[in-house]
C-alpha atoms as a PDB file:
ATOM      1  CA  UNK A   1       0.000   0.000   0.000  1.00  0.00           C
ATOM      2  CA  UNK A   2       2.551   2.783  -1.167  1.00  0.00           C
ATOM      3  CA  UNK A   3       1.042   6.076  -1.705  1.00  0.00           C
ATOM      4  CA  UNK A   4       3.832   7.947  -2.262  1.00  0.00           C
ATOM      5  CA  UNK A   5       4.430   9.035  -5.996  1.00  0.00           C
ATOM      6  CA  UNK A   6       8.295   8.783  -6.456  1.00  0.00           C
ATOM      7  CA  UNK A   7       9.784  11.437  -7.691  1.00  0.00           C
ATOM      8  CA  UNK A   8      12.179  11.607 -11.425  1.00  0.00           C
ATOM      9  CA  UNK A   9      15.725  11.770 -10.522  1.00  0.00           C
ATOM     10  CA  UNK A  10      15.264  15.384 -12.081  1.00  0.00           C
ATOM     11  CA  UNK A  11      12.562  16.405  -9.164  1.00  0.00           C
ATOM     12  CA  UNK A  12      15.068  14.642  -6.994  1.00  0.00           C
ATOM     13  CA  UNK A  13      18.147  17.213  -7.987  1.00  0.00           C
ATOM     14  CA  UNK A  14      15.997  20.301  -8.449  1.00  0.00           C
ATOM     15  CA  UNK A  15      15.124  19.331  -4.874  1.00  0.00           C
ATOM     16  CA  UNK A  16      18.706  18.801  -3.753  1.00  0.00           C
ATOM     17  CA  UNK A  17      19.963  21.681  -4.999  1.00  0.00           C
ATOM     18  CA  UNK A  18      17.356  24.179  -3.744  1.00  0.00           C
ATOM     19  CA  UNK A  19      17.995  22.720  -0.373  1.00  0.00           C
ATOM     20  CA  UNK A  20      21.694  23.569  -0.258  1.00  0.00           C
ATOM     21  CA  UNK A  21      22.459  25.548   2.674  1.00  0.00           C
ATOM     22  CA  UNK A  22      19.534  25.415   4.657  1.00  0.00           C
ATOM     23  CA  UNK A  23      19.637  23.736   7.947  1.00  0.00           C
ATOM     24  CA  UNK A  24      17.234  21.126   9.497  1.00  0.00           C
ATOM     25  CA  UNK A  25      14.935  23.065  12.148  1.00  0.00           C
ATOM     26  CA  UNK A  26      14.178  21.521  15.345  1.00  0.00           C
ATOM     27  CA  UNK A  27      10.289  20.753  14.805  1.00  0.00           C
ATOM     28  CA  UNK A  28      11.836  18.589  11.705  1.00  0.00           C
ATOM     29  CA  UNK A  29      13.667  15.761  13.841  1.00  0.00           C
ATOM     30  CA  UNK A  30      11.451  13.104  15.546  1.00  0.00           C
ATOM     31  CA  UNK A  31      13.372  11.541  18.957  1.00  0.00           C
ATOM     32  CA  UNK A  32      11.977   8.194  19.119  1.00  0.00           C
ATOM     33  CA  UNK A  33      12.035   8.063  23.321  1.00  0.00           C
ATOM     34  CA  UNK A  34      13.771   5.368  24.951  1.00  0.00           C
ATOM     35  CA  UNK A  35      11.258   2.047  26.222  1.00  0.00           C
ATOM     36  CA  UNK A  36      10.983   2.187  29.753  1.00  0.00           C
ATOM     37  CA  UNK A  37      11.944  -1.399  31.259  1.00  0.00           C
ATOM     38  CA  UNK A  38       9.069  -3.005  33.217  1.00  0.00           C
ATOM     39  CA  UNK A  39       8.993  -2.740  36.848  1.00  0.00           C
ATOM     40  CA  UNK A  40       6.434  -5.282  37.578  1.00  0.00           C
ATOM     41  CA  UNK A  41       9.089  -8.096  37.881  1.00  0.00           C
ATOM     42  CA  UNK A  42      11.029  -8.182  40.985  1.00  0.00           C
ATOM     43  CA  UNK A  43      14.619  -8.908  41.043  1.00  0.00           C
ATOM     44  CA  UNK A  44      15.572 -12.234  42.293  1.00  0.00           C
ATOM     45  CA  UNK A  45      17.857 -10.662  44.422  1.00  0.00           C
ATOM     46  CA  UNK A  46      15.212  -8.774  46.663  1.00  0.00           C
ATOM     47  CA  UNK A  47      13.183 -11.826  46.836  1.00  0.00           C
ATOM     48  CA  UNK A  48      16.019 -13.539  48.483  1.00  0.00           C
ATOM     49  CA  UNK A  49      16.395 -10.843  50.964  1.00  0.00           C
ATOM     50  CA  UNK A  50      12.876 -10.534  51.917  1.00  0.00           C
ATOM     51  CA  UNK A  51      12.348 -14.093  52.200  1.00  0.00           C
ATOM     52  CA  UNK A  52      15.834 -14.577  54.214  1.00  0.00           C
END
């Protein structure tokens, strides 16, 4: 299901070339976040010391 046209390799270098110079804005960069690790598990350690 691709819905993007692809562009000529023409659009491609008019595209290129207009871009020279410019410099990527923060709203333009996505920052996939970390995945937090799961607390519901408790260590095996502290289940040794609580049941000790």
């Amino acid at each position: 299901m691709k819905k993007k046209t692809s562009l000529s390799e023409e659009d491609q270098a008019l595209f290129r070339q207009l871009m020279t110079g410019t410099r990527q804005i923060k709203q333009d960069t996505i920052v996939h976040r970390p995945l937090r690790k799961k607390i519901a598990e408790v260590p095996p350690k502290r289940l040794l010391q609580e049941t000790g």
